[in-house]
N, C-alpha and C. Protein backbone atom coordinates (compact mmCIF):
# COMPACT_ATOMS: atom_id res chain seq x y z
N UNK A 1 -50.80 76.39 -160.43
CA UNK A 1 -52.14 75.90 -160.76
C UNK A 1 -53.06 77.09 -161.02
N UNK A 2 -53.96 77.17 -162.20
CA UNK A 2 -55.04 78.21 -162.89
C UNK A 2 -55.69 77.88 -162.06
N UNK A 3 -56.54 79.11 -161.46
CA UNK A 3 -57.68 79.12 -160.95
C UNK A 3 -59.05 79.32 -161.84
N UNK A 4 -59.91 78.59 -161.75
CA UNK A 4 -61.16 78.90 -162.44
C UNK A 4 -62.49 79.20 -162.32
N UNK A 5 -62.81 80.46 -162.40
CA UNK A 5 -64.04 80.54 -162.16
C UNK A 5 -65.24 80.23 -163.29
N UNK A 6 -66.60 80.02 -162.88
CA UNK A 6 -67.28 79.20 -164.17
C UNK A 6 -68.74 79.99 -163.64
N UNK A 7 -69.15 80.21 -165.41
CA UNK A 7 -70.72 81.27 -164.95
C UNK A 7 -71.83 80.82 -165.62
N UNK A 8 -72.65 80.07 -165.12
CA UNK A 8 -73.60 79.41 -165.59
C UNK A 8 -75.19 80.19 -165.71
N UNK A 9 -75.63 79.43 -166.49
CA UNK A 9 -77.46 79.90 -166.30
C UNK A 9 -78.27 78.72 -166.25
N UNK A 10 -78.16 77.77 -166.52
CA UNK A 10 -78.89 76.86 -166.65
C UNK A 10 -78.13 75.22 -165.56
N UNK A 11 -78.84 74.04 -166.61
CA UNK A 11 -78.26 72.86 -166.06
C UNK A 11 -76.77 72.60 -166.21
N UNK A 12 -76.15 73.10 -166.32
CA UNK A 12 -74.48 73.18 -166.57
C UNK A 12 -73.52 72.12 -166.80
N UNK A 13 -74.34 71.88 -168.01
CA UNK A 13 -73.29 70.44 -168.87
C UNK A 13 -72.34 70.78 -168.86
N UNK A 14 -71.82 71.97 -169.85
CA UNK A 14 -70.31 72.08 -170.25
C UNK A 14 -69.66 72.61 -168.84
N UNK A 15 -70.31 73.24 -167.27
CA UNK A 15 -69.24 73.44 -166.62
C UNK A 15 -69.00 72.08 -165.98
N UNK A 16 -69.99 70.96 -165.71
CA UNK A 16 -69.64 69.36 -165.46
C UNK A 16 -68.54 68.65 -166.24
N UNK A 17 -68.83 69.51 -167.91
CA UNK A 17 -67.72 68.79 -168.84
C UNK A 17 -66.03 69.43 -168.00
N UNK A 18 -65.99 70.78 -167.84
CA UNK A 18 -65.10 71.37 -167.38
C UNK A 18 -64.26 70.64 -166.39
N UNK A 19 -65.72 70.68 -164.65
CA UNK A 19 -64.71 70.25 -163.78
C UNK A 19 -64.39 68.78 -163.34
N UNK A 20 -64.84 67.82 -164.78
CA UNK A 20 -64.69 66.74 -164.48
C UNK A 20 -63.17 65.80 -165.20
N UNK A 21 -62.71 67.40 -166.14
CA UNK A 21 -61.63 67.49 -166.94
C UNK A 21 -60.54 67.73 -166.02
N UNK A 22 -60.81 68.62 -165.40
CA UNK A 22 -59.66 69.10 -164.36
C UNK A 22 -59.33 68.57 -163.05
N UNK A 23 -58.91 67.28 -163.15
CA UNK A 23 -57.83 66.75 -162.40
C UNK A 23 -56.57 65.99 -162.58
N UNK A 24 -55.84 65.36 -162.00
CA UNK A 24 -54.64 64.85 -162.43
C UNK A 24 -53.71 65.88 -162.58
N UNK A 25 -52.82 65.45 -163.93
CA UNK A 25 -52.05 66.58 -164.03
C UNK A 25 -52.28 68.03 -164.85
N UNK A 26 -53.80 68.05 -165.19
CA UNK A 26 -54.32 69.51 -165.52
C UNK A 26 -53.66 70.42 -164.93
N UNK A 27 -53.31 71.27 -165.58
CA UNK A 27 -53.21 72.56 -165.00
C UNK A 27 -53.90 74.00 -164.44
N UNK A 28 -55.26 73.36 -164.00
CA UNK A 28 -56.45 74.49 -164.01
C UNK A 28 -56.77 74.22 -162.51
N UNK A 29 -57.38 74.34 -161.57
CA UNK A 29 -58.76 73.46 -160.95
C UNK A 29 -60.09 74.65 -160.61
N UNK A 30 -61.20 74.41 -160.59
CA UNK A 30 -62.43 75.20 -160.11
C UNK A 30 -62.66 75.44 -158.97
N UNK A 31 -62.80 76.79 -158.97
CA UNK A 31 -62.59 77.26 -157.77
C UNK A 31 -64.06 78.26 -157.09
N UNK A 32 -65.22 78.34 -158.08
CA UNK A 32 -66.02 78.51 -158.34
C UNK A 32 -67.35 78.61 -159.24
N UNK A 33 -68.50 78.36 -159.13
CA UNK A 33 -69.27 78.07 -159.85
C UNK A 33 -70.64 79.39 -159.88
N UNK A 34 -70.66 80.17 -160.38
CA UNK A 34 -71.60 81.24 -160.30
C UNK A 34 -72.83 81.70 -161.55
N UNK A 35 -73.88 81.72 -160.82
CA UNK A 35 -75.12 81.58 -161.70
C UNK A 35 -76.02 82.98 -161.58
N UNK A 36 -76.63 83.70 -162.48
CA UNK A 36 -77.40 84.68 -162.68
C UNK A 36 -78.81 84.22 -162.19
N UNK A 37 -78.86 82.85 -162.00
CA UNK A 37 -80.33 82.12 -161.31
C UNK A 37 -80.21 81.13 -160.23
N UNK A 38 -80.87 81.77 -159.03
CA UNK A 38 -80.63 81.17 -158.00
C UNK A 38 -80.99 79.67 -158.33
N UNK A 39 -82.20 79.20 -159.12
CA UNK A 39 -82.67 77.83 -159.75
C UNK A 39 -82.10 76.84 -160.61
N UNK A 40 -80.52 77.72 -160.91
CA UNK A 40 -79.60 76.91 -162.57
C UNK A 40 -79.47 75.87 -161.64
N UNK A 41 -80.01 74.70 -162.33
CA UNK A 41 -79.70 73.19 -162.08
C UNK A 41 -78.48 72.95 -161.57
N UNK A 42 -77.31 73.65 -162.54
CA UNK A 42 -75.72 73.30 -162.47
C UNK A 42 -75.55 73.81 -161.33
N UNK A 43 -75.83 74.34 -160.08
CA UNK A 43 -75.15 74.88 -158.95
C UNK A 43 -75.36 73.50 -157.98
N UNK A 44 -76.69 72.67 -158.14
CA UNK A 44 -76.51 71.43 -157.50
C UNK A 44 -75.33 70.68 -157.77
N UNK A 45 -75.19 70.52 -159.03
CA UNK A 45 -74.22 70.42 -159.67
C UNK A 45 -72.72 70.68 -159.01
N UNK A 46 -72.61 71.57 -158.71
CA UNK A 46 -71.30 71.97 -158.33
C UNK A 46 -70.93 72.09 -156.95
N UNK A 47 -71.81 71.90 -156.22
CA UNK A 47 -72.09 71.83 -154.66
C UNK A 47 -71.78 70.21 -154.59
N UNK A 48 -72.32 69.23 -155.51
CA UNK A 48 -71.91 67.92 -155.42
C UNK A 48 -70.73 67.54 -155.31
N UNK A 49 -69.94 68.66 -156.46
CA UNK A 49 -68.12 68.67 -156.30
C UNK A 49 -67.50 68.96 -155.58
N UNK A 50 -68.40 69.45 -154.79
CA UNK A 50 -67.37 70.24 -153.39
C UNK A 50 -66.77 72.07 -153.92
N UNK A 51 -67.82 72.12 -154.83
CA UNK A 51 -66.82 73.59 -155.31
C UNK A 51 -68.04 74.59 -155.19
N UNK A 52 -66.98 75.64 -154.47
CA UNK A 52 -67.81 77.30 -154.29
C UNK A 52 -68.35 77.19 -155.21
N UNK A 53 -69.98 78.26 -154.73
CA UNK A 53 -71.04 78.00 -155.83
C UNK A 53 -71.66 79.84 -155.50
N UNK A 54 -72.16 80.69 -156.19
CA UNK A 54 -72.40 81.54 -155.60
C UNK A 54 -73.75 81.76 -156.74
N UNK A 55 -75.05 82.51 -156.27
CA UNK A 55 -76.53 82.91 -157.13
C UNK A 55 -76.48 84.54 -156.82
N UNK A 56 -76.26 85.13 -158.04
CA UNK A 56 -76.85 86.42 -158.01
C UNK A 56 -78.02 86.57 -159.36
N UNK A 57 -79.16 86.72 -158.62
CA UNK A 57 -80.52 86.87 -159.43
C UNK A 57 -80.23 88.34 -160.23
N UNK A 58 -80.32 87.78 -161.32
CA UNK A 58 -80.44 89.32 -162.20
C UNK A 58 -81.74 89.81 -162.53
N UNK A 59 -82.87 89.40 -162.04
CA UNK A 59 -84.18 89.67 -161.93
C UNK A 59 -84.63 90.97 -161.55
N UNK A 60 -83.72 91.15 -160.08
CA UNK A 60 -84.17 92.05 -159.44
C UNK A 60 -83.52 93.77 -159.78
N UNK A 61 -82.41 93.55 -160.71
CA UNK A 61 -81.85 94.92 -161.17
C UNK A 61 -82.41 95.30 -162.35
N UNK A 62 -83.25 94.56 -162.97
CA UNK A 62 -84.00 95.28 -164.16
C UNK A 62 -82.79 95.41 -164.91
N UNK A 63 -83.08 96.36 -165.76
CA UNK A 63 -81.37 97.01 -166.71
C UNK A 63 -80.57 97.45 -166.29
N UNK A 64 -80.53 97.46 -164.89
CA UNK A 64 -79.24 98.10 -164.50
C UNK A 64 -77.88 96.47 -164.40
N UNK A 65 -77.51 96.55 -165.75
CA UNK A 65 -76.75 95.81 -165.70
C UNK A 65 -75.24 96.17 -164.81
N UNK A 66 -74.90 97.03 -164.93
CA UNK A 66 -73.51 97.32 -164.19
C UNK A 66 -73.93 97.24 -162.67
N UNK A 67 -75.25 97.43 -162.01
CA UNK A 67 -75.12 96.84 -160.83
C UNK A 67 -75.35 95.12 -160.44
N UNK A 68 -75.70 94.75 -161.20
CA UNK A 68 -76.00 93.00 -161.15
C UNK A 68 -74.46 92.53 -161.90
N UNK A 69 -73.63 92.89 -162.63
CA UNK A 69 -72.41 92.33 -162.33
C UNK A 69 -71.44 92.84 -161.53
N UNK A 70 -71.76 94.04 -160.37
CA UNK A 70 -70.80 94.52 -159.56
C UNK A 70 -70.85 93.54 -158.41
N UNK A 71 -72.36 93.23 -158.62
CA UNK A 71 -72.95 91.94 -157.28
C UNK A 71 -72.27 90.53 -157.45
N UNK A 72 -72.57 90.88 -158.99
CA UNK A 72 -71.57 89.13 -159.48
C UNK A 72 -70.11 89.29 -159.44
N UNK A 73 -69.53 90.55 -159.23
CA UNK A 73 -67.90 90.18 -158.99
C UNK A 73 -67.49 90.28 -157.71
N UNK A 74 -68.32 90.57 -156.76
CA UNK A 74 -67.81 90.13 -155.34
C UNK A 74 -67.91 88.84 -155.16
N UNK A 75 -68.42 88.07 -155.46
CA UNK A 75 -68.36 86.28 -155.78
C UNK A 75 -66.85 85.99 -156.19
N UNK A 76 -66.78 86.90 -157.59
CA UNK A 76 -65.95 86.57 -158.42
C UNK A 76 -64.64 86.65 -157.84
N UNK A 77 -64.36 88.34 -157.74
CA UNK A 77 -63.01 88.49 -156.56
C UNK A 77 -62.52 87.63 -155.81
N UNK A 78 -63.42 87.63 -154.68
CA UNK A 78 -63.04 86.72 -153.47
C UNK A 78 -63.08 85.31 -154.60
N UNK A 79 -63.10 84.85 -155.07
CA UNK A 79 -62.34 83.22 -155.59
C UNK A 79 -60.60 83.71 -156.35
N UNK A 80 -60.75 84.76 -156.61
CA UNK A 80 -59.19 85.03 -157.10
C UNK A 80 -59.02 84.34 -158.60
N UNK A 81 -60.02 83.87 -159.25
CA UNK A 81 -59.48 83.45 -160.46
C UNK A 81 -58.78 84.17 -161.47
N UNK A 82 -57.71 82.97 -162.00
CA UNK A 82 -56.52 83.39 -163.13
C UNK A 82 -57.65 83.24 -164.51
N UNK A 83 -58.72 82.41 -164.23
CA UNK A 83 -59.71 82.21 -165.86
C UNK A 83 -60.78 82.63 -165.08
N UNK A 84 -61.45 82.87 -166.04
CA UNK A 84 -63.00 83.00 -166.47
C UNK A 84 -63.72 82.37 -167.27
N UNK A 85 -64.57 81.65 -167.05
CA UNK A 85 -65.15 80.85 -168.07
C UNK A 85 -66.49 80.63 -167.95
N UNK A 86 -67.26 81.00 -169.38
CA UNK A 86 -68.66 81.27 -169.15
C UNK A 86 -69.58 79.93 -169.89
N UNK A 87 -70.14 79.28 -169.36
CA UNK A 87 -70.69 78.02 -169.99
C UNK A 87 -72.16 77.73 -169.79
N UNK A 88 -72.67 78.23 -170.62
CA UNK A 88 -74.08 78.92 -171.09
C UNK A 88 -74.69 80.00 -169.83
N UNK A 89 -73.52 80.88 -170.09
CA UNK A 89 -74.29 81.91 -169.34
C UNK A 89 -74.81 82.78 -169.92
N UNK A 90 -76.05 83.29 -169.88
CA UNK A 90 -77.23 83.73 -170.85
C UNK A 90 -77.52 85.53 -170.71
N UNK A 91 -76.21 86.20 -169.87
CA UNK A 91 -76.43 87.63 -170.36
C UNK A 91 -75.33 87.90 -170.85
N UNK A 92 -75.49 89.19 -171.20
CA UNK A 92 -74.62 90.21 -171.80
C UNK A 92 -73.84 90.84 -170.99
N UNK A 93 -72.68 90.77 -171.20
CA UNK A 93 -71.61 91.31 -169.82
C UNK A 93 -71.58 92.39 -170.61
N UNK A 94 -71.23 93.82 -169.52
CA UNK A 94 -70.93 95.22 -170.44
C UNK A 94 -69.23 95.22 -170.15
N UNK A 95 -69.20 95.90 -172.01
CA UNK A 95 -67.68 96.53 -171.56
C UNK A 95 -67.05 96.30 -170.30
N UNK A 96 -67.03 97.40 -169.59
CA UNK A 96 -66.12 97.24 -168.49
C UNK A 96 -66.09 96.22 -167.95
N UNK A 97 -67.31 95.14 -167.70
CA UNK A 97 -66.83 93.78 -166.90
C UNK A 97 -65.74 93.16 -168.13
N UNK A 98 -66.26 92.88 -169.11
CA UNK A 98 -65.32 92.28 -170.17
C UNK A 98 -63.60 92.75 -169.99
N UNK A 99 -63.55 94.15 -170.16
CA UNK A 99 -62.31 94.62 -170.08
C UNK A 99 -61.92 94.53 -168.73
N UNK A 100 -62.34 94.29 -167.61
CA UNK A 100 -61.72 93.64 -166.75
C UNK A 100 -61.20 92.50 -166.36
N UNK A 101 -61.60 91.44 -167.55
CA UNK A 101 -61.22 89.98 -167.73
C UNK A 101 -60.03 89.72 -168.89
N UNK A 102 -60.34 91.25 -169.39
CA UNK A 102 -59.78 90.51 -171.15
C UNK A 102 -58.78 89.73 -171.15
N UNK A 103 -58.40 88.97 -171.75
CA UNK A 103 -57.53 88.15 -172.08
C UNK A 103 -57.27 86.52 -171.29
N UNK A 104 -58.44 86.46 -170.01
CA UNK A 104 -58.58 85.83 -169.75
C UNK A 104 -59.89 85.05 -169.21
N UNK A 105 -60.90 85.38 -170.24
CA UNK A 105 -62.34 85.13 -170.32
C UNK A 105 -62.61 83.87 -171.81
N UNK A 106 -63.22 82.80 -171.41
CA UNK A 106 -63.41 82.04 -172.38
C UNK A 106 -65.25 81.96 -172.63
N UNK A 107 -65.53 81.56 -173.87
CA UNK A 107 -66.98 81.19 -174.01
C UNK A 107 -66.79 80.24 -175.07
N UNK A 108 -67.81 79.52 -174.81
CA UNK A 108 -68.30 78.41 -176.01
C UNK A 108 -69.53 78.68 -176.68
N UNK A 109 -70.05 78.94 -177.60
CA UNK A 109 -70.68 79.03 -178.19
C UNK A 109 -71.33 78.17 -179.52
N UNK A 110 -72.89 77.85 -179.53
CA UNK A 110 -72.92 76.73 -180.52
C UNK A 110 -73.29 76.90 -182.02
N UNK A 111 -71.74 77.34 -182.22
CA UNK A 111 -71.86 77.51 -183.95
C UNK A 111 -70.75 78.03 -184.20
N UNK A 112 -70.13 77.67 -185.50
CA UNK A 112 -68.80 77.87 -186.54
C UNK A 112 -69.19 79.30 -186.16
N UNK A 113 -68.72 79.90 -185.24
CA UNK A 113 -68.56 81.49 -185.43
C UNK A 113 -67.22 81.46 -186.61
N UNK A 114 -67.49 82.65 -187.50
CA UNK A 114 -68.27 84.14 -187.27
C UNK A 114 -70.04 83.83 -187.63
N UNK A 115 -70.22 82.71 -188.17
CA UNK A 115 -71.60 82.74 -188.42
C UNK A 115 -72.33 82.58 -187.16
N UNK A 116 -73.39 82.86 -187.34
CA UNK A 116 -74.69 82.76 -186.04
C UNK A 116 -74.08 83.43 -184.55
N UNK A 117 -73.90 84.33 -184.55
CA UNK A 117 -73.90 84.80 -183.21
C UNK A 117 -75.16 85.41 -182.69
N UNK A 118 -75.17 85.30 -181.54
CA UNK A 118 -76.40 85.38 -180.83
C UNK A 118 -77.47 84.42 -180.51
N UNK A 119 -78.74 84.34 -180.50
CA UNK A 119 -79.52 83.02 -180.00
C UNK A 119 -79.81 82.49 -181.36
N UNK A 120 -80.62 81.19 -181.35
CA UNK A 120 -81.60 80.51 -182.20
C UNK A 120 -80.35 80.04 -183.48
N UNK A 121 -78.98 79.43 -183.11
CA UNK A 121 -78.03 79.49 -183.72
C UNK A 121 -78.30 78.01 -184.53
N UNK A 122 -78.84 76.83 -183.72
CA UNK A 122 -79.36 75.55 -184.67
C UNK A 122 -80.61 75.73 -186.03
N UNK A 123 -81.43 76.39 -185.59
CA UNK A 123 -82.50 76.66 -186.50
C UNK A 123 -81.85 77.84 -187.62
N UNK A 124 -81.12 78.62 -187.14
CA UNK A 124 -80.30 79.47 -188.42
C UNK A 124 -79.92 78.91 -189.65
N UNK A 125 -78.89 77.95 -189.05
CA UNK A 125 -77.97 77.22 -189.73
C UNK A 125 -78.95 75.69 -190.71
N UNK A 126 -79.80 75.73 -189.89
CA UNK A 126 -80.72 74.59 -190.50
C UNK A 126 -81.75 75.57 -192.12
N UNK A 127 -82.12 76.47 -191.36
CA UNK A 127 -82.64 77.68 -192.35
C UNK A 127 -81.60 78.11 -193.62
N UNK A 128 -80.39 77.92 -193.27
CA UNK A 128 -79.78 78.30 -194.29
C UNK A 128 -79.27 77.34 -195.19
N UNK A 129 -79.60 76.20 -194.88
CA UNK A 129 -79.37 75.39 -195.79
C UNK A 129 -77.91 74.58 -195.48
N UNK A 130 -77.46 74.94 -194.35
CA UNK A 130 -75.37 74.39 -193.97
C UNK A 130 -75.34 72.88 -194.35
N UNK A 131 -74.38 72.30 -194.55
CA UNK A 131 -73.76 71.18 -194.24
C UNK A 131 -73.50 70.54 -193.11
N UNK A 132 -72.51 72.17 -192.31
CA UNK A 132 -72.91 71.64 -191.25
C UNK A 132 -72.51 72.32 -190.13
N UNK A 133 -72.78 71.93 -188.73
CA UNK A 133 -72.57 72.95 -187.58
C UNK A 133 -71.67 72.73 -186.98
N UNK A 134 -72.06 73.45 -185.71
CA UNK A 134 -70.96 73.02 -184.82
C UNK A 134 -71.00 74.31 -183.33
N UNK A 135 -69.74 74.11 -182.82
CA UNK A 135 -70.00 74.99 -181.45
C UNK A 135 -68.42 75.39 -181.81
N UNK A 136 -67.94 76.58 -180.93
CA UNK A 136 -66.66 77.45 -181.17
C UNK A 136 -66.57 77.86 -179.60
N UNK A 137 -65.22 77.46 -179.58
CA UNK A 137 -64.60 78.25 -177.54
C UNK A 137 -63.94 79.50 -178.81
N UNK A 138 -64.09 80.91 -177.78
CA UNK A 138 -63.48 81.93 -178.03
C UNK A 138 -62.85 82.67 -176.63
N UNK A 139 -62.03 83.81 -177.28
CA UNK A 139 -62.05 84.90 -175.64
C UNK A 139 -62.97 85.69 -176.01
N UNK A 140 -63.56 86.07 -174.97
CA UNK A 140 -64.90 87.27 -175.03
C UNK A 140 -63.73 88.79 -174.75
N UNK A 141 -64.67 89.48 -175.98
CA UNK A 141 -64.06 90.91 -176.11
C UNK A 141 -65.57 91.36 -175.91
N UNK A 142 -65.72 92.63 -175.91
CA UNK A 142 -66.42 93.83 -175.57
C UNK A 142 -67.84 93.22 -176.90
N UNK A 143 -67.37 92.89 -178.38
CA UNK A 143 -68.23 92.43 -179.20
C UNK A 143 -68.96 90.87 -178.96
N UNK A 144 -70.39 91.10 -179.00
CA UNK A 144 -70.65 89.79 -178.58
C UNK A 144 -70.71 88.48 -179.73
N UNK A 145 -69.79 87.82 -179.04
CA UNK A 145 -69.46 86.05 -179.65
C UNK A 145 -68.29 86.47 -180.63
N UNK A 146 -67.90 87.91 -180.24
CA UNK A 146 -66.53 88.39 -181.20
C UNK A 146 -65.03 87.18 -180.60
N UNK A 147 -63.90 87.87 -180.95
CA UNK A 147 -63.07 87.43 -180.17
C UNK A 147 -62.45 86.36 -180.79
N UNK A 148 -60.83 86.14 -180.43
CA UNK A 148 -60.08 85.46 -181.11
C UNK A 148 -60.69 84.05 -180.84
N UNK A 149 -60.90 82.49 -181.88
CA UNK A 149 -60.97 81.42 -182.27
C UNK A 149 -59.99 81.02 -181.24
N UNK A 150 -60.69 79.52 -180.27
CA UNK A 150 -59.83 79.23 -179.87
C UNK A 150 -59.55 77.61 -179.79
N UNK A 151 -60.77 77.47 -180.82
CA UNK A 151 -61.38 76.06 -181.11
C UNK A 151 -62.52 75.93 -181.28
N UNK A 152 -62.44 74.81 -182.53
CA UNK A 152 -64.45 74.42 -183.78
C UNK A 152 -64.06 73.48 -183.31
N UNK A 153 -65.59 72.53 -182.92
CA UNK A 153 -65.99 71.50 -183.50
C UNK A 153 -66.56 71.81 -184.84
N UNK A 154 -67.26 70.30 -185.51
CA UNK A 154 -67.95 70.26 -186.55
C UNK A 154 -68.97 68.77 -186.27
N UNK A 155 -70.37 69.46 -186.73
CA UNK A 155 -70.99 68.06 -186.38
C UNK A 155 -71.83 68.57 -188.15
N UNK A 156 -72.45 67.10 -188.59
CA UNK A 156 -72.82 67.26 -189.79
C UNK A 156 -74.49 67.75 -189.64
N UNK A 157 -75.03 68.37 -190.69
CA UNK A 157 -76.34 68.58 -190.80
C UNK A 157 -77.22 67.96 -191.43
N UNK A 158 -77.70 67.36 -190.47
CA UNK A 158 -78.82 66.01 -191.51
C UNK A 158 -79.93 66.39 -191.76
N UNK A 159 -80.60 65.48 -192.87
CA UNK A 159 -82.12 65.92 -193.75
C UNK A 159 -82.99 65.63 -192.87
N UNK A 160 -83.59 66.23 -192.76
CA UNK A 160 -84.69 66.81 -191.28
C UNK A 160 -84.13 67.06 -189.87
N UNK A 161 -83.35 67.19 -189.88
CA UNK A 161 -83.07 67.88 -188.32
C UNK A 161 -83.86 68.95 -187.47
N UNK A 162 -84.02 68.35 -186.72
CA UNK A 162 -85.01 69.51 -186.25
C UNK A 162 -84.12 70.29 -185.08
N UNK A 163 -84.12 71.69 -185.06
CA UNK A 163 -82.84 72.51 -183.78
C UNK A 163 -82.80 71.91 -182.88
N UNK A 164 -83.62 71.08 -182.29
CA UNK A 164 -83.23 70.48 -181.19
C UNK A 164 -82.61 69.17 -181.36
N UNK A 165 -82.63 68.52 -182.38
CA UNK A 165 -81.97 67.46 -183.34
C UNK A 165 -80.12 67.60 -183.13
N UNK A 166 -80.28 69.14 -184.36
CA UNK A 166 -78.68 69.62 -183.94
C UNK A 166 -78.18 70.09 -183.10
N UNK A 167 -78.66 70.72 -182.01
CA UNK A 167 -78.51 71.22 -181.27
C UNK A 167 -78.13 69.88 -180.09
N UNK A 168 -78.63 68.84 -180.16
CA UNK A 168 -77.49 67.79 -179.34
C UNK A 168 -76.44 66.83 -179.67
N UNK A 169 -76.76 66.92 -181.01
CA UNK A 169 -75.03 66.67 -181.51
C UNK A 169 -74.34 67.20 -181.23
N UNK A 170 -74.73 68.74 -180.82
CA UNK A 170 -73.60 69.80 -181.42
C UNK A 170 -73.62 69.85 -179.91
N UNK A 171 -74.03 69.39 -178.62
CA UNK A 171 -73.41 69.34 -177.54
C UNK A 171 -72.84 68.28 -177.14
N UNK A 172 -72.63 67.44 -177.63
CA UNK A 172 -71.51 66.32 -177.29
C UNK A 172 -70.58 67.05 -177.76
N UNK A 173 -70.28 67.25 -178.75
CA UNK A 173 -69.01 67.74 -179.64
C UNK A 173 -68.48 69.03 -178.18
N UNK A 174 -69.35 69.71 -177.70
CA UNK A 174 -69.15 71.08 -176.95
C UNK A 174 -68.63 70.60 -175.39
N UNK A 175 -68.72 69.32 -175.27
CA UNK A 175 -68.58 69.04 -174.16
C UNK A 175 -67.22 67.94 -174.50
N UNK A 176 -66.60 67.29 -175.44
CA UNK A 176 -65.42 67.67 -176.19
C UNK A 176 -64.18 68.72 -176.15
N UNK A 177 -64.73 69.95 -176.65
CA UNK A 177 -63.71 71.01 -177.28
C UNK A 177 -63.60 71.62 -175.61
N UNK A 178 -64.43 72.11 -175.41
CA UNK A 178 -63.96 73.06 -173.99
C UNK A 178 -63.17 72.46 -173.02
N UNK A 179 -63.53 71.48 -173.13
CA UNK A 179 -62.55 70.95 -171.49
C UNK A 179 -60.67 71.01 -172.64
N UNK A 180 -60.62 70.77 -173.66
CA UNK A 180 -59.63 70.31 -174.62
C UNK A 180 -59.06 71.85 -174.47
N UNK A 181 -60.15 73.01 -174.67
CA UNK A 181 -59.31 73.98 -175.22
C UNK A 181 -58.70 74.83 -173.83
N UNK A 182 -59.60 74.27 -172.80
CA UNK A 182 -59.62 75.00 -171.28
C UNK A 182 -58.10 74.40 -170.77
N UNK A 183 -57.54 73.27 -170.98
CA UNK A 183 -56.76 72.43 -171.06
C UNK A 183 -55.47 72.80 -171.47
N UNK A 184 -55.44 73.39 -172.44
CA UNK A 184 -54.31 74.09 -173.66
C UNK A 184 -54.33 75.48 -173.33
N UNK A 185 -55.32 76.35 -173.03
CA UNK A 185 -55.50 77.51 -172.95
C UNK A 185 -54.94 77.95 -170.86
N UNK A 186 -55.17 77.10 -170.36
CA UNK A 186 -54.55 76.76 -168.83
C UNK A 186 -53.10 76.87 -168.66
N UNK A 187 -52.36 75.88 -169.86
CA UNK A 187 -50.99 75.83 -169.88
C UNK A 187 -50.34 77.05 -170.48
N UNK A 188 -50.67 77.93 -170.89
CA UNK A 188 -50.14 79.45 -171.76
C UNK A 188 -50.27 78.96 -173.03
N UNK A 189 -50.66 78.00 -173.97
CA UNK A 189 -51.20 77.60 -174.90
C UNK A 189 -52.30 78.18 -175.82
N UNK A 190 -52.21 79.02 -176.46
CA UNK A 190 -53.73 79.66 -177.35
C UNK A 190 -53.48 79.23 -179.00
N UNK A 191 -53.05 78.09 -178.66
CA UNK A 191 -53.31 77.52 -180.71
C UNK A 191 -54.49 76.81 -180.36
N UNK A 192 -55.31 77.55 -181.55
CA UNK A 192 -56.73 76.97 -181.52
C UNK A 192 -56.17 75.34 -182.07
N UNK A 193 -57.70 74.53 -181.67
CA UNK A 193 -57.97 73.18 -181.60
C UNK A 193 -58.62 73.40 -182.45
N UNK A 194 -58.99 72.29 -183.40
CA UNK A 194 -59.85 71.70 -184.04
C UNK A 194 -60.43 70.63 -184.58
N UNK A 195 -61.50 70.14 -184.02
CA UNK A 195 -61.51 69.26 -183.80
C UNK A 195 -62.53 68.21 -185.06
N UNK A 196 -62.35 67.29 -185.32
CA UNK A 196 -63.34 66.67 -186.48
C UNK A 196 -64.71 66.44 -186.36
């Protein structure tokens, strides 16, 4: 059985989508739930499940990022996870945390990467005129929202959408693919999904 750890910032749909995927005969289960804000909604969330939950405020290190994720991997360690999985967690991991996960770090992100990486990814895609959007699970490498495809949705782009319009289509669809690709990607499985 995969162990999973899950890194949130906010109300934590997609890690609810996650650990509500993983039972039966899944091959994963959660084994922790860890947030950069002592306030992310999703840690109620995950305390409801009965699953380790751990808050390290990144407030208080300013830029010293390599000490606010040395704080966040003593959480991490002690759960022993075989995955990593980040579901709207809202910083920038450096190098070395990354390369200490590689190959077994997932993110979802909301948009047909390679396009739109980084924030404001609904209003981009609306700006540019798309057809249409969507959200992408990848592995996180050192480049941010880089990293091998490990599954698209696709949701369509309608005449007036407003980002917050697409932006909740395009999380049903996200709450869909991840648990699907977390699923496949659990079993030694990395053929991307794709989904309609």
């Amino acid at each position: 059985m995969k162990r999973v750890a899950i890194l949130i910032s906010g109300g934590g749909s997609n890690m609810v989508a996650l650990v509500n995927s993983m039972t039966g005969d899944h091959p994963a289960r959660a084994v922790l739930v860890a947030s950069n804000d002592p306030g992310a909604g999703g840690l109620a969330k995950a305390a409801a499940s009965g699953i380790t939950m751990a808050a390290v405020d990144h407030r208080p290190f300013g830029r010293d990022r390599a000490g606010f994720e040395a704080e966040l991997l003593k959480h991490i360690e002690a759960a022993e996870p075989d995955i990593l999985c980040l579901a709207g967690f809202m910083r920038v991991l450096t190098p070395a945390f990354v390369s200490r996960f590689e190959g077994r770090m997932l993110n979802i992100h909301p948009s047909l990467l390679p396009k739109y990486p980084g924030l404001h990814t609904h209003q981009r895609a609306i700006d540019a005129g798309d057809a249409e959007a969507g959200c992408t699970v990848h592995e996180v490498t050192a480049v941010l929202d880089d990293g091998p495809i490990l599954g698209q949705a696709r949701v369509p782009v309608l005449a007036g959408d407003s980002a917050d319009d697409l932006a909740a289509r395009v999380l049903v669809q996200e709450h869909r693919l991840y648990p699907a690709v977390l699923r496949r990607y659990s079993s030694g499985d990395r053929t991307p999904i794709f989904l309609p």
